[in-house]
PDB file of N, CA and C in Angstrom:
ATOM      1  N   UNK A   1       0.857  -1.170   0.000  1.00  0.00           N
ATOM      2  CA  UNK A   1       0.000   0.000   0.000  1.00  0.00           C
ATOM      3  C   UNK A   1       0.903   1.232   0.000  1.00  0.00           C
ATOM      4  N   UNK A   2       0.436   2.007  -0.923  1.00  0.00           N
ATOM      5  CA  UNK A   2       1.076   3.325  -1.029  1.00  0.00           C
ATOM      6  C   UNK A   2       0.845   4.388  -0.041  1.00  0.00           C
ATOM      7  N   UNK A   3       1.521   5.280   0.090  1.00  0.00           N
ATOM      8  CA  UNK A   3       1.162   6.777   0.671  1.00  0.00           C
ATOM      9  C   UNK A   3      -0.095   7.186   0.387  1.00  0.00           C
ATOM     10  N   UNK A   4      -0.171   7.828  -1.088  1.00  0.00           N
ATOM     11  CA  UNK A   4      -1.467   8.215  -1.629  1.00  0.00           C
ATOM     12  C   UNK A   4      -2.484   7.249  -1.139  1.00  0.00           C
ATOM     13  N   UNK A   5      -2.705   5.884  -1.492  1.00  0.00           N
ATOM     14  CA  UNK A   5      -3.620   5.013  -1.328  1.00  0.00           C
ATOM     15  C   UNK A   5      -3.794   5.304   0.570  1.00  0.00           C
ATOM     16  N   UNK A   6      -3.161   5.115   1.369  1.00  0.00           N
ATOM     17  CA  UNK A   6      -3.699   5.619   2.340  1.00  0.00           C
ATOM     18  C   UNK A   6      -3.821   6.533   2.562  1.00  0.00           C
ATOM     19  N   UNK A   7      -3.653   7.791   2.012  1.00  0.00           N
ATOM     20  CA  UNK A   7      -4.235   9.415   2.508  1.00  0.00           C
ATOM     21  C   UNK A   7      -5.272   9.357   2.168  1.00  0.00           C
ATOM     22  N   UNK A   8      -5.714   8.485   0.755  1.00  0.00           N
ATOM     23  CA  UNK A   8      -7.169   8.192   0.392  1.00  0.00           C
ATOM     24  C   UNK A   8      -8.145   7.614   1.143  1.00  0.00           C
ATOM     25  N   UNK A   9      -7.562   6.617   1.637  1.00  0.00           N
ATOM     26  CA  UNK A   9      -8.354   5.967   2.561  1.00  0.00           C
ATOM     27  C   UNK A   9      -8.731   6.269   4.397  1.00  0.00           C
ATOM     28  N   UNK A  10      -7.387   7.337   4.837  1.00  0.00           N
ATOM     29  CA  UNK A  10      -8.030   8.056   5.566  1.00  0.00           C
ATOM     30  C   UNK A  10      -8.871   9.525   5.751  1.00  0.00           C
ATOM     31  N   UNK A  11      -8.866   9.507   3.850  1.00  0.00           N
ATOM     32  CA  UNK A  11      -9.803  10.762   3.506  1.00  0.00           C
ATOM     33  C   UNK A  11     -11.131  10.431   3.542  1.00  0.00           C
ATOM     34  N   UNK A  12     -11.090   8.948   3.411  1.00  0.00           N
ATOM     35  CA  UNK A  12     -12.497   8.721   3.313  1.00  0.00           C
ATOM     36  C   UNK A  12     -13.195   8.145   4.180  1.00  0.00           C
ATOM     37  N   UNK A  13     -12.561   7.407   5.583  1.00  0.00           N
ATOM     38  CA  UNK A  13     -12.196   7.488   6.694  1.00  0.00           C
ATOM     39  C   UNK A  13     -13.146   8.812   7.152  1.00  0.00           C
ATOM     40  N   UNK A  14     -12.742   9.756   7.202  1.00  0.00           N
ATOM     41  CA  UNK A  14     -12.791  11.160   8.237  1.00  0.00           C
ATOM     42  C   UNK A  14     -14.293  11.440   7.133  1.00  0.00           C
ATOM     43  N   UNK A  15     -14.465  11.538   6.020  1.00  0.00           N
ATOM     44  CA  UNK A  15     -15.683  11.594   5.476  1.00  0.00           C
ATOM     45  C   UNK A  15     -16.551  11.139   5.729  1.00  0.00           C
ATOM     46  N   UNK A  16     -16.554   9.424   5.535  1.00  0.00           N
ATOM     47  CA  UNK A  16     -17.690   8.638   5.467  1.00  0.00           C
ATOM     48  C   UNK A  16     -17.557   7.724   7.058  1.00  0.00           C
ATOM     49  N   UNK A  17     -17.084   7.773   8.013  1.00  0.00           N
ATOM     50  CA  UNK A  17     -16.465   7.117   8.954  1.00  0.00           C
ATOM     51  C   UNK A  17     -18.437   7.546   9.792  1.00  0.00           C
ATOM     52  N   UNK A  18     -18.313   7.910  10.521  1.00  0.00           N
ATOM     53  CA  UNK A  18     -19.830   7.904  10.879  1.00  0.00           C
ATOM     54  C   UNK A  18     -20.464   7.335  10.554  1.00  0.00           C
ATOM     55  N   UNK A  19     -20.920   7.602   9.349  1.00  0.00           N
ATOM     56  CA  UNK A  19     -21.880   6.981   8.316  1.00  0.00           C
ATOM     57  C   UNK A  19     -21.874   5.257   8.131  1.00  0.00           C
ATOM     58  N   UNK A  20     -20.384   4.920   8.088  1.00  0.00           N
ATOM     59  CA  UNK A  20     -20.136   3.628   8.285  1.00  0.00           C
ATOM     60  C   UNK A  20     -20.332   2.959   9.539  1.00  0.00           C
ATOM     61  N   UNK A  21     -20.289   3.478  10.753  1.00  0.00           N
ATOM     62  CA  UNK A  21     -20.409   3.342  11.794  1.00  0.00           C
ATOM     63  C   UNK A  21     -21.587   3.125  12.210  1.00  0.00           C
ATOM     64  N   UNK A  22     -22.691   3.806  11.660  1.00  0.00           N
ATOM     65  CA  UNK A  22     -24.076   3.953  11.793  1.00  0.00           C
ATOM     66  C   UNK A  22     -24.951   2.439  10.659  1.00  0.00           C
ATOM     67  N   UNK A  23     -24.380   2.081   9.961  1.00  0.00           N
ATOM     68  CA  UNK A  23     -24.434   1.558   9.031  1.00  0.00           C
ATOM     69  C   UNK A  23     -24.545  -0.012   9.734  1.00  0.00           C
ATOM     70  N   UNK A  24     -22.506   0.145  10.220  1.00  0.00           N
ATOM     71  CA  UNK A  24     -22.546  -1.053  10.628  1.00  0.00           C
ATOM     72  C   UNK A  24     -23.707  -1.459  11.803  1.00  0.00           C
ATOM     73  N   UNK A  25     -23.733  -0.378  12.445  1.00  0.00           N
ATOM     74  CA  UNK A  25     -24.525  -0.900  14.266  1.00  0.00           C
ATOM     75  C   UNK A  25     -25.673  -1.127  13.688  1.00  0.00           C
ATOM     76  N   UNK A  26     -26.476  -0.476  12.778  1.00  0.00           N
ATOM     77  CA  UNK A  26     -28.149  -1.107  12.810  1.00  0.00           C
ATOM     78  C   UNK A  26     -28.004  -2.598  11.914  1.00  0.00           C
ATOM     79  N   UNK A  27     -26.897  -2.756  10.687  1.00  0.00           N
ATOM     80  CA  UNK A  27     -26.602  -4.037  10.552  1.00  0.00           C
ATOM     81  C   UNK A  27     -26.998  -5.545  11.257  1.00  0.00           C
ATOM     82  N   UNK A  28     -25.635  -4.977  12.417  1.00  0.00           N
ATOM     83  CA  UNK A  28     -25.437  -5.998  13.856  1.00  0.00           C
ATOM     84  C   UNK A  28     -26.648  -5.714  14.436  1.00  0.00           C
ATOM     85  N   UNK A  29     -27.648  -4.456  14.623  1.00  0.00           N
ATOM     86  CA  UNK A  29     -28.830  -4.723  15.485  1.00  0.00           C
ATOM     87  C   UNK A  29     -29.980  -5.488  14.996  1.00  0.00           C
ATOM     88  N   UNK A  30     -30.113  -5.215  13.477  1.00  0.00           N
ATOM     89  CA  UNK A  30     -30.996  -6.339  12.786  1.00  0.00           C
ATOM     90  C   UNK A  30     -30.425  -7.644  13.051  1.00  0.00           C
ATOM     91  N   UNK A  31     -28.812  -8.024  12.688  1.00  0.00           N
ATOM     92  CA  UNK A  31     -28.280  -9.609  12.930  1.00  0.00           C
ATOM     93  C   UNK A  31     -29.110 -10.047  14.353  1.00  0.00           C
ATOM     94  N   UNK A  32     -28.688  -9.290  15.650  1.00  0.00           N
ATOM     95  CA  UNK A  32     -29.203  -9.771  17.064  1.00  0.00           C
ATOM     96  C   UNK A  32     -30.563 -10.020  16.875  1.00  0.00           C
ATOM     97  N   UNK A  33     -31.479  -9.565  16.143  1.00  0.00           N
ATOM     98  CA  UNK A  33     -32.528  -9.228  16.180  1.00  0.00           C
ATOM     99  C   UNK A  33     -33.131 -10.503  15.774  1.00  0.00           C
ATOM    100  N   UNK A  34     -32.748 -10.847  14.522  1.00  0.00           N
ATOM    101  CA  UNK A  34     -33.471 -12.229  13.925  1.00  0.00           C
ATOM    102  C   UNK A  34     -32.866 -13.145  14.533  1.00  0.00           C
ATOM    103  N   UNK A  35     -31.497 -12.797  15.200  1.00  0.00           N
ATOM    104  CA  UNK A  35     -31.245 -14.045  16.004  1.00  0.00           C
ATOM    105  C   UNK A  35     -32.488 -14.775  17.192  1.00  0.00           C
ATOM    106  N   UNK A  36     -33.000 -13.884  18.018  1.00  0.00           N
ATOM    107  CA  UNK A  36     -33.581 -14.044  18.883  1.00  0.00           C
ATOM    108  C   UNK A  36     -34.609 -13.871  18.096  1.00  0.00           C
ATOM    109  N   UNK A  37     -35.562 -13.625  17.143  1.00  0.00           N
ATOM    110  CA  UNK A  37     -36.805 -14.254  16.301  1.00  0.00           C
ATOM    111  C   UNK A  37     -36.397 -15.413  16.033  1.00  0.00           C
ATOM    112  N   UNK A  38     -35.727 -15.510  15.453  1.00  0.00           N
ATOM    113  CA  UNK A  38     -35.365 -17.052  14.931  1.00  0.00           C
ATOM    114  C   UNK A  38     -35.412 -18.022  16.483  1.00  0.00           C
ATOM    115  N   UNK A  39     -35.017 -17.600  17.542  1.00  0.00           N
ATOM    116  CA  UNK A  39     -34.750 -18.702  18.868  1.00  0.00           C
ATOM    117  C   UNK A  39     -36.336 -18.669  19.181  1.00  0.00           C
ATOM    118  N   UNK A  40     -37.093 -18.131  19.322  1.00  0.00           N
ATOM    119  CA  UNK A  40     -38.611 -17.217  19.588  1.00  0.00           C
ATOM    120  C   UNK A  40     -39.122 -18.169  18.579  1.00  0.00           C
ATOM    121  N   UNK A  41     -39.598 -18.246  17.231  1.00  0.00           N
ATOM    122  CA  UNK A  41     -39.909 -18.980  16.384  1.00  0.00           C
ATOM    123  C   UNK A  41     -39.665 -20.814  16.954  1.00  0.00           C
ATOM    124  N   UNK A  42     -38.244 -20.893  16.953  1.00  0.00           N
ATOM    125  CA  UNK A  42     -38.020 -22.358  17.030  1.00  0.00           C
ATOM    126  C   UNK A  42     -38.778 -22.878  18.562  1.00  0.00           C
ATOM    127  N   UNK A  43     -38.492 -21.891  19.234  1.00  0.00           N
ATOM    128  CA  UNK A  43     -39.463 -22.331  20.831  1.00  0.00           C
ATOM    129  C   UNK A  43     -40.820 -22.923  20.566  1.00  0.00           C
ATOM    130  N   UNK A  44     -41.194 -22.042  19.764  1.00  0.00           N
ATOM    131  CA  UNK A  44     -42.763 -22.051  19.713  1.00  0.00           C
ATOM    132  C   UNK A  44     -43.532 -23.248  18.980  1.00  0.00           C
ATOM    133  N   UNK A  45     -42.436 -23.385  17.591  1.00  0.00           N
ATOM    134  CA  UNK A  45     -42.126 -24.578  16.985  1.00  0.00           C
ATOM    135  C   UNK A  45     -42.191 -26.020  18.041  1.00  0.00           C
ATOM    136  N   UNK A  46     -41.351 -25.931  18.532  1.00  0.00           N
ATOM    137  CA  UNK A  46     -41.233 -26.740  19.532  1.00  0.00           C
ATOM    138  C   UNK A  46     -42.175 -27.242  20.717  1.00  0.00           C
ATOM    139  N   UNK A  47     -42.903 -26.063  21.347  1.00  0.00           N
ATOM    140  CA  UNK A  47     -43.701 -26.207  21.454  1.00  0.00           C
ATOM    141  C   UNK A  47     -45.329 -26.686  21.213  1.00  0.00           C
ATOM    142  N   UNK A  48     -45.526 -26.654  19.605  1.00  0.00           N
ATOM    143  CA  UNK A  48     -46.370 -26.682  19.540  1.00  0.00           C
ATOM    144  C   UNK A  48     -46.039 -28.609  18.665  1.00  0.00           C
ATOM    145  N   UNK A  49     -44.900 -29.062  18.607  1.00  0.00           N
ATOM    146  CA  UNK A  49     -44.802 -30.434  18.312  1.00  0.00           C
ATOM    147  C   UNK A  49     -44.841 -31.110  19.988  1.00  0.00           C
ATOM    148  N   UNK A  50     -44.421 -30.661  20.631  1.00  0.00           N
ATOM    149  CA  UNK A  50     -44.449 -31.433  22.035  1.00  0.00           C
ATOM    150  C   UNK A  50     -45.507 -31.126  23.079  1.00  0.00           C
ATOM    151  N   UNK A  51     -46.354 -30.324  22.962  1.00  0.00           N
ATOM    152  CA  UNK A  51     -47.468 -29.949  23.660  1.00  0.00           C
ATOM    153  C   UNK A  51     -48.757 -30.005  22.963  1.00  0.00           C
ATOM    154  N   UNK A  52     -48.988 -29.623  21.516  1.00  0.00           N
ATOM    155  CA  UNK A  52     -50.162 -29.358  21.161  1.00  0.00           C
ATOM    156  C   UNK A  52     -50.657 -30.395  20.198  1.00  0.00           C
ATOM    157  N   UNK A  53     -49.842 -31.232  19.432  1.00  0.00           N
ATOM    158  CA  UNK A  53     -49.383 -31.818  18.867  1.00  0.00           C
ATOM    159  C   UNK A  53     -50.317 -33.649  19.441  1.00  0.00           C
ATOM    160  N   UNK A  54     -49.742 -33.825  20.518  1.00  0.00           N
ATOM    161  CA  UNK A  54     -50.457 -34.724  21.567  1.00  0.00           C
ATOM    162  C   UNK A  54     -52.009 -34.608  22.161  1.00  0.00           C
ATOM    163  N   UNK A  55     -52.257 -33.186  22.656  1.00  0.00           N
ATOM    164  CA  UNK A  55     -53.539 -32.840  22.787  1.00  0.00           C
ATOM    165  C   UNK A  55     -54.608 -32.858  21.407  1.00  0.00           C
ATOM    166  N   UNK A  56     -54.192 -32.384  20.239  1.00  0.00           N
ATOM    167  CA  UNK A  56     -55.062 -32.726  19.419  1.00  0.00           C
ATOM    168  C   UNK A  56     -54.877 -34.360  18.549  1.00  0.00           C
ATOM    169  N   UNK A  57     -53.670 -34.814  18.880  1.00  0.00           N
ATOM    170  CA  UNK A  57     -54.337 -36.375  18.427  1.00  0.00           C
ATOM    171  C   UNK A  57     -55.333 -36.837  19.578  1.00  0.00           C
ATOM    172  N   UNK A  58     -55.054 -36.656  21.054  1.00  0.00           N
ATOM    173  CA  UNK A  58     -56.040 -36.921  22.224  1.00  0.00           C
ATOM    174  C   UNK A  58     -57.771 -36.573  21.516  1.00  0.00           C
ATOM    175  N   UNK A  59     -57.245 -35.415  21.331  1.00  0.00           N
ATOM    176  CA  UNK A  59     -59.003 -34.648  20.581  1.00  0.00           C
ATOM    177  C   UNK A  59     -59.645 -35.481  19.792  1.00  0.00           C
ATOM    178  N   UNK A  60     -58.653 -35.666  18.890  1.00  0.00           N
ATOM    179  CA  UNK A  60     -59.579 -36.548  17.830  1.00  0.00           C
ATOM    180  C   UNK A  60     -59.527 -38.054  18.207  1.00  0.00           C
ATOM    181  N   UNK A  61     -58.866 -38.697  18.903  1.00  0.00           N
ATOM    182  CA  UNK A  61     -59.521 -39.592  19.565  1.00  0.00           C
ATOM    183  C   UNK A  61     -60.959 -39.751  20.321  1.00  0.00           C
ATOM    184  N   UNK A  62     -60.636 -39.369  21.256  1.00  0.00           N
ATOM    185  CA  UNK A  62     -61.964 -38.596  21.749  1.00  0.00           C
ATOM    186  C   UNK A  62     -63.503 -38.437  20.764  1.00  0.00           C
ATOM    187  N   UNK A  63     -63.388 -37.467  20.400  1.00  0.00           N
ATOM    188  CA  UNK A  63     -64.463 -37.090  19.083  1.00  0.00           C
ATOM    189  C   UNK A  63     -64.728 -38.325  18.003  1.00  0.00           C
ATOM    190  N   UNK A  64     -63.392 -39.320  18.255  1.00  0.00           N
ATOM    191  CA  UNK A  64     -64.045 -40.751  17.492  1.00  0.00           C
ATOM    192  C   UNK A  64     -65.034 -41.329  17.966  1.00  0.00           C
ATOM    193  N   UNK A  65     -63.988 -41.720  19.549  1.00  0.00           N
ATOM    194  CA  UNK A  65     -65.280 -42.612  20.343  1.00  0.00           C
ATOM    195  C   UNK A  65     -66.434 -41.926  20.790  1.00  0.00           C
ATOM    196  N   UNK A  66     -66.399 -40.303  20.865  1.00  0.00           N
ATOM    197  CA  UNK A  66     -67.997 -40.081  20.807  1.00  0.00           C
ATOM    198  C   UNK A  66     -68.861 -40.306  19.764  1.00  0.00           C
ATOM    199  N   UNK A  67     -68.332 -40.183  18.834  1.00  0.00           N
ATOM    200  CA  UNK A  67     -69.164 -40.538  17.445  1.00  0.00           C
ATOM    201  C   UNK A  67     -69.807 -42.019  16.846  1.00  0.00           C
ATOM    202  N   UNK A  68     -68.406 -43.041  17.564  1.00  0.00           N
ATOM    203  CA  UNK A  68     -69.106 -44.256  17.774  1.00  0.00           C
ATOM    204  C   UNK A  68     -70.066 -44.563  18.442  1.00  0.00           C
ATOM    205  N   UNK A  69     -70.098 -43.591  19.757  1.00  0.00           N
ATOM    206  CA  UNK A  69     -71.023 -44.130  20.681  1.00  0.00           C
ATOM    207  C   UNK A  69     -72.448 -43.503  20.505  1.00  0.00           C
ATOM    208  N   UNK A  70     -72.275 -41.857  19.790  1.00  0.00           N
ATOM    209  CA  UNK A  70     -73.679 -41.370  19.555  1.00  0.00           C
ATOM    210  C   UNK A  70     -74.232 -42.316  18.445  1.00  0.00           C
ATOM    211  N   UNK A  71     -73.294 -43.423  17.125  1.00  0.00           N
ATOM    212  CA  UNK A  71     -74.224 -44.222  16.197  1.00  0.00           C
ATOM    213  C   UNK A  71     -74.543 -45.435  16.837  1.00  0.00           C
ATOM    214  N   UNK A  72     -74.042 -45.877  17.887  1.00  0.00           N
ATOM    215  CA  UNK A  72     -74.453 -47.222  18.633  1.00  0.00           C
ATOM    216  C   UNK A  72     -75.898 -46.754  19.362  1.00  0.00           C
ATOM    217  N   UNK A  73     -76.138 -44.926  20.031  1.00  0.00           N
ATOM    218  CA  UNK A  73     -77.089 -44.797  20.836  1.00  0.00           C
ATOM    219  C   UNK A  73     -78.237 -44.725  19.525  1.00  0.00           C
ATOM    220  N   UNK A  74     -77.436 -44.405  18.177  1.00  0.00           N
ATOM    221  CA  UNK A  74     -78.728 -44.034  17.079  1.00  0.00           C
ATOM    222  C   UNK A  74     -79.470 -45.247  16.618  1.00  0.00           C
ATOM    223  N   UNK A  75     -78.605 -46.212  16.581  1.00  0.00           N
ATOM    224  CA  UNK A  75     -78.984 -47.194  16.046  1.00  0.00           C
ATOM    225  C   UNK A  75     -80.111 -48.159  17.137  1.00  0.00           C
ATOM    226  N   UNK A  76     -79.863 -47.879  18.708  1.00  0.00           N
ATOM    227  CA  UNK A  76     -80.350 -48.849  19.505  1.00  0.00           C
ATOM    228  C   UNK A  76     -82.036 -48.079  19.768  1.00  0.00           C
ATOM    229  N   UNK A  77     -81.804 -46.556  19.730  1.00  0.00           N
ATOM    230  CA  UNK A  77     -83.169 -45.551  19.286  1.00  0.00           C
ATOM    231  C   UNK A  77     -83.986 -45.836  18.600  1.00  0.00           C
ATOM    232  N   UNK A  78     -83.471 -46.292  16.766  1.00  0.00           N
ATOM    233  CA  UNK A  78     -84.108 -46.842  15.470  1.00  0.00           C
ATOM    234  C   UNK A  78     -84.922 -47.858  16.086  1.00  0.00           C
ATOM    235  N   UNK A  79     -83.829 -48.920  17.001  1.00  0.00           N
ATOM    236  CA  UNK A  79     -84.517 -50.222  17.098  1.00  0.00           C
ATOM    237  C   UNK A  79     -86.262 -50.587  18.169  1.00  0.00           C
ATOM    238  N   UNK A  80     -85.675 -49.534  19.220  1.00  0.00           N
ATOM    239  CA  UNK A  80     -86.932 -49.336  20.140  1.00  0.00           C
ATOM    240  C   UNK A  80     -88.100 -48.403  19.814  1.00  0.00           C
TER     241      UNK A  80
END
């Protein structure tokens, strides 16, 4: 690297140096940001295979054997 090439580059440095600065931080604050959406997301994910997941196969169990049992009560109704 030359002289010139760095007077250039701390010309542009002292110019745009803020600007870059400002640039980078909301960057890194979006990166943090979806990091913890992304952890937030996968929780919930997670949640909803290990908690909800079980309760509605339970459900529709359930809602079977009522359905068997309201055509066993329909059918024994028909008969009397």
């Amino acid at each position: 690297m030359d002289s010139s090439t760095l007077a250039d580059l701390v010309l542009l440095l002292r110019q745009y140096g803020p600007l870059i600065l400002v640039v980078a931080f909301f960057l890194w604050q979006g990166w943090v940001r979806e990091g913890r959406l992304n952890k937030r997301i996968t929780d919930l994910e997670d949640e909803q295979r290990n908690v909800l997941m079980p309760l509605v196969e339970r459900c529709a169990d359930v809602i079977a054997q009522n359905t068997m049992m309201m055509e066993r009560l329909e059918k024994a109704l028909d008969r009397n």
